[in-house]
C-alpha atoms as a PDB file:
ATOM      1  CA  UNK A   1     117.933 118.648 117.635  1.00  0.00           C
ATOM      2  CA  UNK A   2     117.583 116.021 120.489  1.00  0.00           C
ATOM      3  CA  UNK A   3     117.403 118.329 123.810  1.00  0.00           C
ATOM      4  CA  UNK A   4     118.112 117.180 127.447  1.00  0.00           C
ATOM      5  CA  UNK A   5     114.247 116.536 128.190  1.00  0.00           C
ATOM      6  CA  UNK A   6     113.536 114.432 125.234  1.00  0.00           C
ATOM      7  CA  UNK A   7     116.717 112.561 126.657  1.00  0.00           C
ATOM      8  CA  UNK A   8     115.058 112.469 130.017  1.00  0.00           C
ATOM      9  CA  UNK A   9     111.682 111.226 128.914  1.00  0.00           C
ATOM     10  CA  UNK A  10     112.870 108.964 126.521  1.00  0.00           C
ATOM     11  CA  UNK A  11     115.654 107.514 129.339  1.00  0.00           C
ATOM     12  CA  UNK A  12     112.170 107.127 131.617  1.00  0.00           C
ATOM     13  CA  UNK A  13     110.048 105.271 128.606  1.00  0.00           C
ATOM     14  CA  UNK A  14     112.878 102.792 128.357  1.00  0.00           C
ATOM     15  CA  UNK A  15     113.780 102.412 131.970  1.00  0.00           C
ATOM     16  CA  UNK A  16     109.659 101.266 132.494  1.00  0.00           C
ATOM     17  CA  UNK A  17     110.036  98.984 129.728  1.00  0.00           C
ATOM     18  CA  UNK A  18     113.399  97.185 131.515  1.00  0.00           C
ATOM     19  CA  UNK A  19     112.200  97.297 134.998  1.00  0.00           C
ATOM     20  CA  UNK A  20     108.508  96.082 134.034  1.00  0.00           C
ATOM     21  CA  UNK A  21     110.738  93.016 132.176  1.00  0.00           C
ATOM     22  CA  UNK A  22     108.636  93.832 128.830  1.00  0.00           C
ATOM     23  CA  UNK A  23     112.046  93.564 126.714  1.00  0.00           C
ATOM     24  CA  UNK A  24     113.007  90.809 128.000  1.00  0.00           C
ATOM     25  CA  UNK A  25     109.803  88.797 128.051  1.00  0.00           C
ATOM     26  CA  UNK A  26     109.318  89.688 124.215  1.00  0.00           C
ATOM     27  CA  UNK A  27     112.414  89.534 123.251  1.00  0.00           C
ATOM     28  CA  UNK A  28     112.443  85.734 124.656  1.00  0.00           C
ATOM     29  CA  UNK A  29     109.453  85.131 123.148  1.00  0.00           C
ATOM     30  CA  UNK A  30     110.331  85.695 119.975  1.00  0.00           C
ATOM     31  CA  UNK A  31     113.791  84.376 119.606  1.00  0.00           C
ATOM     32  CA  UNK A  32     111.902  80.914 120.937  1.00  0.00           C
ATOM     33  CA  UNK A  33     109.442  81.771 117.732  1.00  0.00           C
ATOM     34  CA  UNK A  34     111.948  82.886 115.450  1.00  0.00           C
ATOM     35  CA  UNK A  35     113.826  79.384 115.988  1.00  0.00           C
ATOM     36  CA  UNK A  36     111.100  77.128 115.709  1.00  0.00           C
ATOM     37  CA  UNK A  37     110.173  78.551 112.170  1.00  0.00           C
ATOM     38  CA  UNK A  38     113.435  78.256 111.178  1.00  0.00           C
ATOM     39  CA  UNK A  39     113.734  74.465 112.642  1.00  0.00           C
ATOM     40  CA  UNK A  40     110.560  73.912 111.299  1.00  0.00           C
ATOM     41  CA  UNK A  41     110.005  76.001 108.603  1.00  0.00           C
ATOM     42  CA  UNK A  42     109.896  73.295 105.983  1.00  0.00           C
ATOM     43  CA  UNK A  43     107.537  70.626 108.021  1.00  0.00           C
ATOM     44  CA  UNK A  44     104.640  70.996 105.725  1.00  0.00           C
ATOM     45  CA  UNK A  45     107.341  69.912 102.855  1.00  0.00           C
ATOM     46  CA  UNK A  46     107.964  66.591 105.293  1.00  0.00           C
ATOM     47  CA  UNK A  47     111.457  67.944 105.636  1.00  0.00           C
ATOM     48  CA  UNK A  48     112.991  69.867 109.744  1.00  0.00           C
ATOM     49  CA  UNK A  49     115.805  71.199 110.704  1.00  0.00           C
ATOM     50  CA  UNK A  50     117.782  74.477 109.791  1.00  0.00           C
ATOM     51  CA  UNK A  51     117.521  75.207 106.104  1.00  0.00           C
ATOM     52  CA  UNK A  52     118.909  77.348 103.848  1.00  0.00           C
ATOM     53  CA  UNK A  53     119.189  81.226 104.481  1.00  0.00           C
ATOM     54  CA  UNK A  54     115.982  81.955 101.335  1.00  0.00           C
ATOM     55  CA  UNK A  55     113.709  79.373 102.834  1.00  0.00           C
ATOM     56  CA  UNK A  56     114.493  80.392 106.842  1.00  0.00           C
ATOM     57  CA  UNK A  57     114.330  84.367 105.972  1.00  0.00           C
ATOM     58  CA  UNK A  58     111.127  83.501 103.503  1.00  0.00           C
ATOM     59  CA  UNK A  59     109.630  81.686 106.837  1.00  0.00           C
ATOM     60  CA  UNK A  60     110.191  84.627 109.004  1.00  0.00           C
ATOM     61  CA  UNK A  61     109.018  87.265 106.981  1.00  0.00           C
ATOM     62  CA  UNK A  62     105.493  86.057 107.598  1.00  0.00           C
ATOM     63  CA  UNK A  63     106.066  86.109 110.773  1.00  0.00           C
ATOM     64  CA  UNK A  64     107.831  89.428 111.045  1.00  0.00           C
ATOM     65  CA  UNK A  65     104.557  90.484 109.228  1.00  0.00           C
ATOM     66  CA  UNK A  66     102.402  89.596 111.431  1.00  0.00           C
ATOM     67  CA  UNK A  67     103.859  89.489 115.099  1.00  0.00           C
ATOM     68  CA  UNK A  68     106.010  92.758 115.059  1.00  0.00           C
ATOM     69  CA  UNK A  69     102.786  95.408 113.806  1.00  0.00           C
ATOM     70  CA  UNK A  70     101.003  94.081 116.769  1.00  0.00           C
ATOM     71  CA  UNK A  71     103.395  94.252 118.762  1.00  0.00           C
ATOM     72  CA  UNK A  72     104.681  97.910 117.895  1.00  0.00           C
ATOM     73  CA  UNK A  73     101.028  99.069 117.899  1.00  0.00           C
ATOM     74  CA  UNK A  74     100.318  97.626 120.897  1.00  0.00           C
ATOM     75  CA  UNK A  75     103.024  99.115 123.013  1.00  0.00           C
ATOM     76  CA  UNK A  76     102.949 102.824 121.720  1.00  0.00           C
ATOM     77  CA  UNK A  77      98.969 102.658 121.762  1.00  0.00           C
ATOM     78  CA  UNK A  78      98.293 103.584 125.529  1.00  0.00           C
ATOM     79  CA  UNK A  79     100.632 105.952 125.808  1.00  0.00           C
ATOM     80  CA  UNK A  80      98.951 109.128 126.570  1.00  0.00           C
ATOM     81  CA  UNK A  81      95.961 107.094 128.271  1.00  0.00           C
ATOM     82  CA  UNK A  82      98.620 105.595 130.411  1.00  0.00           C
ATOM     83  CA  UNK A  83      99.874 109.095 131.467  1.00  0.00           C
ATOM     84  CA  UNK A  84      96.000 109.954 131.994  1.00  0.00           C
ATOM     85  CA  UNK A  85      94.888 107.373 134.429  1.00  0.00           C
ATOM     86  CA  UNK A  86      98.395 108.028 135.816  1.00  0.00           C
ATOM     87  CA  UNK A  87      97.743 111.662 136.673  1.00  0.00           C
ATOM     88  CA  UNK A  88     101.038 112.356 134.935  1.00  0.00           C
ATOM     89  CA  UNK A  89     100.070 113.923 131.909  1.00  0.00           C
ATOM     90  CA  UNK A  90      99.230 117.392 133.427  1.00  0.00           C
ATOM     91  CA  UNK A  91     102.896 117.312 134.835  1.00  0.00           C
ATOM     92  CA  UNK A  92     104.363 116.929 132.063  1.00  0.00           C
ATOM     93  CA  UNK A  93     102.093 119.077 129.864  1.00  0.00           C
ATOM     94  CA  UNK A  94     102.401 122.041 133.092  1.00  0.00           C
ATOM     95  CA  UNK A  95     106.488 121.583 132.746  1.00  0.00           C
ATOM     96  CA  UNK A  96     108.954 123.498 130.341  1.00  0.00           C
ATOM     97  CA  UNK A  97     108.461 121.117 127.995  1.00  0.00           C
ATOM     98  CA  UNK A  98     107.512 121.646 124.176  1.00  0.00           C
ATOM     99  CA  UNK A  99     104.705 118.754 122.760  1.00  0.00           C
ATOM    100  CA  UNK A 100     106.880 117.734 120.180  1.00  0.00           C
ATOM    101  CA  UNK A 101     110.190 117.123 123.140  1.00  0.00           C
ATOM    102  CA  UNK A 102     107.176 115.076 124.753  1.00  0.00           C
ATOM    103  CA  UNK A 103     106.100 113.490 121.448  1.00  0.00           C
ATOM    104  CA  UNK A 104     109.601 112.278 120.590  1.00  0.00           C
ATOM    105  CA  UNK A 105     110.814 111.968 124.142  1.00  0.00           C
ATOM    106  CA  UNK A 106     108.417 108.957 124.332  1.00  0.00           C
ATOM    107  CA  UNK A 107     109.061 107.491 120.908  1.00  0.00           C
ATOM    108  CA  UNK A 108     112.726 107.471 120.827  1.00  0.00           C
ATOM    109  CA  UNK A 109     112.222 105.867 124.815  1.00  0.00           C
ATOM    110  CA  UNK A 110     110.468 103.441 122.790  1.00  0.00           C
ATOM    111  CA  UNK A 111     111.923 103.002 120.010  1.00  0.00           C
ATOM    112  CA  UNK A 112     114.703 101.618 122.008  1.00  0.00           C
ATOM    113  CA  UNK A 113     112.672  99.059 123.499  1.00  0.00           C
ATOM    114  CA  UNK A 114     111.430  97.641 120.757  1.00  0.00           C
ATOM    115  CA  UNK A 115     114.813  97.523 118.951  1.00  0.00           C
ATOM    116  CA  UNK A 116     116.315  95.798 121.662  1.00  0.00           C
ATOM    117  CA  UNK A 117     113.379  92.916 121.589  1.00  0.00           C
ATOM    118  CA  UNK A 118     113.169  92.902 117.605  1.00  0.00           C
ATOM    119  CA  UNK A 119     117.467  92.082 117.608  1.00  0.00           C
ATOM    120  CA  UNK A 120     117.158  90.310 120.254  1.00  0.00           C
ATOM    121  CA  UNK A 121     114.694  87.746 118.960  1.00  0.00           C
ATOM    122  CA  UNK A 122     116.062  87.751 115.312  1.00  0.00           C
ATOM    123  CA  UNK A 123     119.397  87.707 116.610  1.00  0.00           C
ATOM    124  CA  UNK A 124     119.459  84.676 118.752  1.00  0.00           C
ATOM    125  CA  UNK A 125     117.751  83.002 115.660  1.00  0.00           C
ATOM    126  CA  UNK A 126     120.468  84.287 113.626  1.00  0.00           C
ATOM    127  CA  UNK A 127     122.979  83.412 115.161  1.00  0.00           C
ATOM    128  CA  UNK A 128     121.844  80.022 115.510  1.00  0.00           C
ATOM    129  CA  UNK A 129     121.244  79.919 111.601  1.00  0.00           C
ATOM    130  CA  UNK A 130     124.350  81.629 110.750  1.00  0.00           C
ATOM    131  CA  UNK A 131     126.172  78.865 112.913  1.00  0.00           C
ATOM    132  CA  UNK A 132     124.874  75.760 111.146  1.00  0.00           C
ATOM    133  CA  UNK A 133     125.186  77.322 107.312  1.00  0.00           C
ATOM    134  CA  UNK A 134     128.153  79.393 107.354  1.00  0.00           C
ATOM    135  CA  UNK A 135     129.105  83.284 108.581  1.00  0.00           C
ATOM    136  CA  UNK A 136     128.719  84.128 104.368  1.00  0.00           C
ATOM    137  CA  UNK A 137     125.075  85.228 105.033  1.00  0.00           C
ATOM    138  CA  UNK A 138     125.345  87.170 107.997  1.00  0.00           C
ATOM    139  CA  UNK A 139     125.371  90.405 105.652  1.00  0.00           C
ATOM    140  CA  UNK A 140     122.048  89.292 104.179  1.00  0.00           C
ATOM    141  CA  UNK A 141     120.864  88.475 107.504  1.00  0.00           C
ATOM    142  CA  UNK A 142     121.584  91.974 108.645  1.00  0.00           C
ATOM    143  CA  UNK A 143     119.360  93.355 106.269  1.00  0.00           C
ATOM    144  CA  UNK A 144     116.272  91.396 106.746  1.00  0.00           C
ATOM    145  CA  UNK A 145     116.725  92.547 110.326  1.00  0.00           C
ATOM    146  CA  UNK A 146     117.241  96.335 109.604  1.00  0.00           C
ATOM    147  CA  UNK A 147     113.817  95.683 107.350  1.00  0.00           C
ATOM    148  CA  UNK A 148     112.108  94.503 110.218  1.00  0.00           C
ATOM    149  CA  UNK A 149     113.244  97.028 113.199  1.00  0.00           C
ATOM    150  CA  UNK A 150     111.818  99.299 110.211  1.00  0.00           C
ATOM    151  CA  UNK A 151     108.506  97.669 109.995  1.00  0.00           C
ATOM    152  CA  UNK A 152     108.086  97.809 113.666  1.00  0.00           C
ATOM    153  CA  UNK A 153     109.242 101.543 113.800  1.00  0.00           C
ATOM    154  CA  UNK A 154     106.668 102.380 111.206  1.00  0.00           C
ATOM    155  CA  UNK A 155     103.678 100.883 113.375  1.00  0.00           C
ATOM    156  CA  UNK A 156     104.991 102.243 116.529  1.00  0.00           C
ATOM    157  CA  UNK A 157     104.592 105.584 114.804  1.00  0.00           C
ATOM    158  CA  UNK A 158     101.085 104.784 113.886  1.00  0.00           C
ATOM    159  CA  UNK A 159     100.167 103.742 117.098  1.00  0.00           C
ATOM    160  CA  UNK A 160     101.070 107.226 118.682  1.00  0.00           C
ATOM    161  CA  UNK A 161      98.837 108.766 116.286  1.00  0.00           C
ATOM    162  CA  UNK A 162      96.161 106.117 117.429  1.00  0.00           C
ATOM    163  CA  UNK A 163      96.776 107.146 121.343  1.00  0.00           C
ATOM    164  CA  UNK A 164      96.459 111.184 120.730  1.00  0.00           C
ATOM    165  CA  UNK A 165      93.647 111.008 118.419  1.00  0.00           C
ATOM    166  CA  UNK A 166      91.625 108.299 121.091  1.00  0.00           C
ATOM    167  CA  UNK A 167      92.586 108.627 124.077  1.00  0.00           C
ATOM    168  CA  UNK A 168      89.662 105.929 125.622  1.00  0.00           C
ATOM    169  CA  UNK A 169      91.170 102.508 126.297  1.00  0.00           C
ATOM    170  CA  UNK A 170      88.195 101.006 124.680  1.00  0.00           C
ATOM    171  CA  UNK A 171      88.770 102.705 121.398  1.00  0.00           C
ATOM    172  CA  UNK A 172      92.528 102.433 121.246  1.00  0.00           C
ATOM    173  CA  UNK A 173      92.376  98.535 121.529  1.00  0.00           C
ATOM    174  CA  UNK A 174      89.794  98.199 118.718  1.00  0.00           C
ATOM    175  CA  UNK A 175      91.473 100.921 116.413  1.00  0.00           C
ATOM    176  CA  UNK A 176      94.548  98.610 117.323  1.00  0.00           C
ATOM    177  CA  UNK A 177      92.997  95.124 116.254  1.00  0.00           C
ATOM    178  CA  UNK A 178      91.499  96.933 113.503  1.00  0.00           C
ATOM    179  CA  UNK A 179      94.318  98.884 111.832  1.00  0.00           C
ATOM    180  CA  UNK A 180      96.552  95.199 112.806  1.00  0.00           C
ATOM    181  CA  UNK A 181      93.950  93.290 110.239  1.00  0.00           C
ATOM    182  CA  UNK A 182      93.859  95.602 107.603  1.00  0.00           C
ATOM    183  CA  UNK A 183      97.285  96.067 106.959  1.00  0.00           C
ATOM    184  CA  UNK A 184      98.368  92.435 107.268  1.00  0.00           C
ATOM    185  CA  UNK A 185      95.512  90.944 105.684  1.00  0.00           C
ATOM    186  CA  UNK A 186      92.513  93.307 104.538  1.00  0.00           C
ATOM    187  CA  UNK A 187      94.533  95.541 102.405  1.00  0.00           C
ATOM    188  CA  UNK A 188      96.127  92.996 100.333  1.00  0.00           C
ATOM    189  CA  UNK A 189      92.615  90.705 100.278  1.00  0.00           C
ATOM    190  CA  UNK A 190      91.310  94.055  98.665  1.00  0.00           C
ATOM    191  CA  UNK A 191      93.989  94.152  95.979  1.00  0.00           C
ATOM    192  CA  UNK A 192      93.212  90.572  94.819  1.00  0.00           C
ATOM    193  CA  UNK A 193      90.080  91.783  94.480  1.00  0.00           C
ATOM    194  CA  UNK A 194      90.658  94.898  92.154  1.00  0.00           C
ATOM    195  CA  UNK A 195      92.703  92.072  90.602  1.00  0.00           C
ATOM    196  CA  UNK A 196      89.575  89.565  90.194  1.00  0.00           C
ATOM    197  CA  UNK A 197      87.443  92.512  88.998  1.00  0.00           C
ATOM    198  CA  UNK A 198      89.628  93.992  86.225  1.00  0.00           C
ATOM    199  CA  UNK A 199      90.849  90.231  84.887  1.00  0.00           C
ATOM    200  CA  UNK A 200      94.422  91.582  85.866  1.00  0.00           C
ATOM    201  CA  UNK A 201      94.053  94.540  83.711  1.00  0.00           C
ATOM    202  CA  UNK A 202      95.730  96.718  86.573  1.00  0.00           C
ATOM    203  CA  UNK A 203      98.960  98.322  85.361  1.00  0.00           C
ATOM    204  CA  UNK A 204     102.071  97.618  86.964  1.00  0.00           C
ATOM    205  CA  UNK A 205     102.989 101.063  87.735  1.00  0.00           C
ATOM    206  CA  UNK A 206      99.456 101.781  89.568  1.00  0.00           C
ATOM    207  CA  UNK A 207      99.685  98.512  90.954  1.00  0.00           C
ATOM    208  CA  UNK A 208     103.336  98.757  92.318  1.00  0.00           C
ATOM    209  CA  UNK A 209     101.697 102.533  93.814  1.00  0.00           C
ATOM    210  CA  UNK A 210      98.843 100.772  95.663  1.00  0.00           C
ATOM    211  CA  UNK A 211     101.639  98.421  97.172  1.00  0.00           C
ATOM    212  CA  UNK A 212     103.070 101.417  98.510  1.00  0.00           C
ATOM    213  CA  UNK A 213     100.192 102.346 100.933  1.00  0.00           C
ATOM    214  CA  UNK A 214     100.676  99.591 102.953  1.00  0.00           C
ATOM    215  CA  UNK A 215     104.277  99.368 105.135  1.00  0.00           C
ATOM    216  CA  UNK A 216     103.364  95.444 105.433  1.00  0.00           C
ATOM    217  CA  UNK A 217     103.622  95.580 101.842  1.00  0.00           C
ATOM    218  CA  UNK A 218     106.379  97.969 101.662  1.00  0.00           C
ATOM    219  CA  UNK A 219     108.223  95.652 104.047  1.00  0.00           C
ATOM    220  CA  UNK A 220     107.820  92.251 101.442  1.00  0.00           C
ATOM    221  CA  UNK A 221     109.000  93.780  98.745  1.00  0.00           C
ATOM    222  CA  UNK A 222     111.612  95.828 100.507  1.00  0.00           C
ATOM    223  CA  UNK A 223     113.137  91.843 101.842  1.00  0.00           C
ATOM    224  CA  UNK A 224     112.484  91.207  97.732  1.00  0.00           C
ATOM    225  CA  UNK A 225     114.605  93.934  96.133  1.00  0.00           C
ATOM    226  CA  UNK A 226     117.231  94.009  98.906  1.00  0.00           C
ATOM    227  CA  UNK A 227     117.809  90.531  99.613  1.00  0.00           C
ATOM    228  CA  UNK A 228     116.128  88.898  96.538  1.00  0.00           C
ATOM    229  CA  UNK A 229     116.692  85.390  95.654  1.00  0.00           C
ATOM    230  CA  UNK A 230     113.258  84.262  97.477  1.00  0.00           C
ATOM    231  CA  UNK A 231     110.822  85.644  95.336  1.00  0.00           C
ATOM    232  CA  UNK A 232     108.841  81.989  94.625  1.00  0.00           C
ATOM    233  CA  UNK A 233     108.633  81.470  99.005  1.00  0.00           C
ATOM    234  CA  UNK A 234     107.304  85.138  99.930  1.00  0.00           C
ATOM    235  CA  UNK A 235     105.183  85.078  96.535  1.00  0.00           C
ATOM    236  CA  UNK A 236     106.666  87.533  94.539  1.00  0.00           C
ATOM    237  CA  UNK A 237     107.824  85.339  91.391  1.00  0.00           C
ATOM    238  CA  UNK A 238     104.853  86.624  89.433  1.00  0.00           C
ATOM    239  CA  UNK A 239     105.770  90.358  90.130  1.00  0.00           C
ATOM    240  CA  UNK A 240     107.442  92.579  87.838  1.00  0.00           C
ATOM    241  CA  UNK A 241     108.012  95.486  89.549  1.00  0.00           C
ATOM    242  CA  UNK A 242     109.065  98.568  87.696  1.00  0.00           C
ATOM    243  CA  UNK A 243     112.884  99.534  87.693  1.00  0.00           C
ATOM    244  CA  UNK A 244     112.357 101.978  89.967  1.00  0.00           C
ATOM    245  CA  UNK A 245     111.683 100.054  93.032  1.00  0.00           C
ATOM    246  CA  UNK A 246     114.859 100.341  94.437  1.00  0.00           C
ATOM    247  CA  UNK A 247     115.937  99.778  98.166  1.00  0.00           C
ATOM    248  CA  UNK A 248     117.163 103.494  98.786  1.00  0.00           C
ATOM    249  CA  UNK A 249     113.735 104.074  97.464  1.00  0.00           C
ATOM    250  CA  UNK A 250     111.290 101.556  99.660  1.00  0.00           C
ATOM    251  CA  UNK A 251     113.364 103.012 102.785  1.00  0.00           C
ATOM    252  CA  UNK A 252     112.796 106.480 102.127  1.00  0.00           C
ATOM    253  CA  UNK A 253     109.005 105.664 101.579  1.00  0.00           C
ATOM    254  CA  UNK A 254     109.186 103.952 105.450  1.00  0.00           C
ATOM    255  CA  UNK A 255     110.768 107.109 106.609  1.00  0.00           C
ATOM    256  CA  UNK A 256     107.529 108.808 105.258  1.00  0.00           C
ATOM    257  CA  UNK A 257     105.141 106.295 106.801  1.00  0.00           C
ATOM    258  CA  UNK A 258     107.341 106.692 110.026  1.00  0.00           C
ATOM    259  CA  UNK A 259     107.933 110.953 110.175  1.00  0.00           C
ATOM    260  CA  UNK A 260     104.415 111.543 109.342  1.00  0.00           C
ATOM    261  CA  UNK A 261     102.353 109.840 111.754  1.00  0.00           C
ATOM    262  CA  UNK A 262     104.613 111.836 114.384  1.00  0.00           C
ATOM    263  CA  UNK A 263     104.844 114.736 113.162  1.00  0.00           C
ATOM    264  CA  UNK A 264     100.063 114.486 112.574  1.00  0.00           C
ATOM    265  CA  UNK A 265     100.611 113.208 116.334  1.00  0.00           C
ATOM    266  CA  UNK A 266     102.172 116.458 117.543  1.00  0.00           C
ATOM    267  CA  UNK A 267     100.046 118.694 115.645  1.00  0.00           C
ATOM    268  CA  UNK A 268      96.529 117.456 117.260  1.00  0.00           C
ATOM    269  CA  UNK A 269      98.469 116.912 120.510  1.00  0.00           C
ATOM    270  CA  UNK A 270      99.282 120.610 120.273  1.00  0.00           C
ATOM    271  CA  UNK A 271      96.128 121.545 119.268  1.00  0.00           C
ATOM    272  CA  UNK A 272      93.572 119.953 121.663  1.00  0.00           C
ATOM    273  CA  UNK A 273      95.723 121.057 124.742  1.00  0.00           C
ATOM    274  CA  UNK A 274      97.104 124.630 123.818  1.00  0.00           C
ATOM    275  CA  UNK A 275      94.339 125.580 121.969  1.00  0.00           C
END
């Protein structure tokens, strides 16, 4: 149950994020990205301008994939070593306050934030795209944005874990660049390897599994099975995935990624200040 002081905290969170122009800088930012790849998606192919809705949401998904984890991890990465240098963090940890209303209170604040940047770069590109080809996608479109606000939610929550569990500035930025390159290119360099080794002898079933460990992953295929359609631009024509990677499934997998970090967050919180 969402209580008055995770409003309050959360309320604060997003209120630094607005006044401090963060949203607005990053959410210009990348609507000004989002519409050059899609102007300029197919340049390598000698051909620009606005193309169809496969090739523009093929185009963004690598950069969804790699702009948005930074981003998320980035801003939810500092958090409690922001409230240390702050002197706030005693405050709020001497108030009537439970760790998991201060846990969440901060995420959801957020959360919020990032939304708002994530829609409102995607959606300024979208609306562009949706103007030159037709309002017939704009469903489609919908859903490669709800995939991404997902992917961003899921490394926000992995970045709080980062910030309770290292609370030096030092060690959250390289835990931060680290965690950023293994998930976006590491883990999957890794897989092509097991690939290379076995001769391709790796089931699909344990294969589809080892997918599921990484959300950047998680994300592709999620934009595959949902959307479909672009399977040849993202990669994916060579994949059978089992029948039972299914939407409903891939998002109840990002819930996991997304509940778990939190709820690991609150726990050592807990324990290294009540204990």
């Amino acid at each position: 149950m969402f209580t008055d002081a995770m409003w309050a905290i959360a309320h604060k969170e997003l209120s630094d994020k607005l006044k401090s122009k963060w949203v607005i800088v990053i959410g210009t930012g990348f609507a000004l990205f989002t519409l050059v790849i899609s102007y300029f998606g197919g340049a390598t192919a000698g051909v620009t301008g606005f193309m169809s809705l496969d090739a523009t949401i093929a185009s963004l998904t690598s950069l969804v994939t790699y702009f948005i984890p930074i981003l998320a991890l980035t801003l939810g990465g500092g958090i409690i070593a922001d409230e240390q240098e702050k002197g706030t963090l005693g405050i709020y940890l001497s108030s009537p306050i439970s760790i998991g209303e201060f846990i969440i209170g901060k995420f959801t604040g957020l959360v919020i934030a990032l939304v708002l940047s994530i829609v409102a770069g995607l959606g300024i590109a979208g609306a562009v795209l949706l103007w030159k080809i037709g309002l017939g996608s704009a469903g489609t479109y919908l859903i490669f944005v709800l995939n991404s606000v997902i992917l961003g939610v899921t490394f926000l929550s992995a970045s709080f874990l980062i910030s309770v569990l290292f609370y030096e500035r030092t060690k959250v930025i390289a835990l931060t660049i680290f965690l950023w390159l293994f998930f976006t290119i590491l883990y999957d360099l890794g897989l092509i390897g097991l690939l290379i080794i076995t001769k391709g002898n790796v089931g699909t079933d344990v294969f589809s599994m080892l997918l599921m460990f990484n959300p950047v992953d998680i994300y592709r295929i999620l934009n595959f099975v949902s959307i479909g359609e672009f399977q040849v631009m993202i990669g994916l024509a060579s994949v059978d995935f089992p029948t039972y990677i299914r939407p409903s499934m891939l998002w109840g997998i990002s819930m996991i990624w997304i509940i778990a970090p939190l709820g690991i967050s609150c726990y050592y919180f807990k324990k290294r200040y009540l204990e």
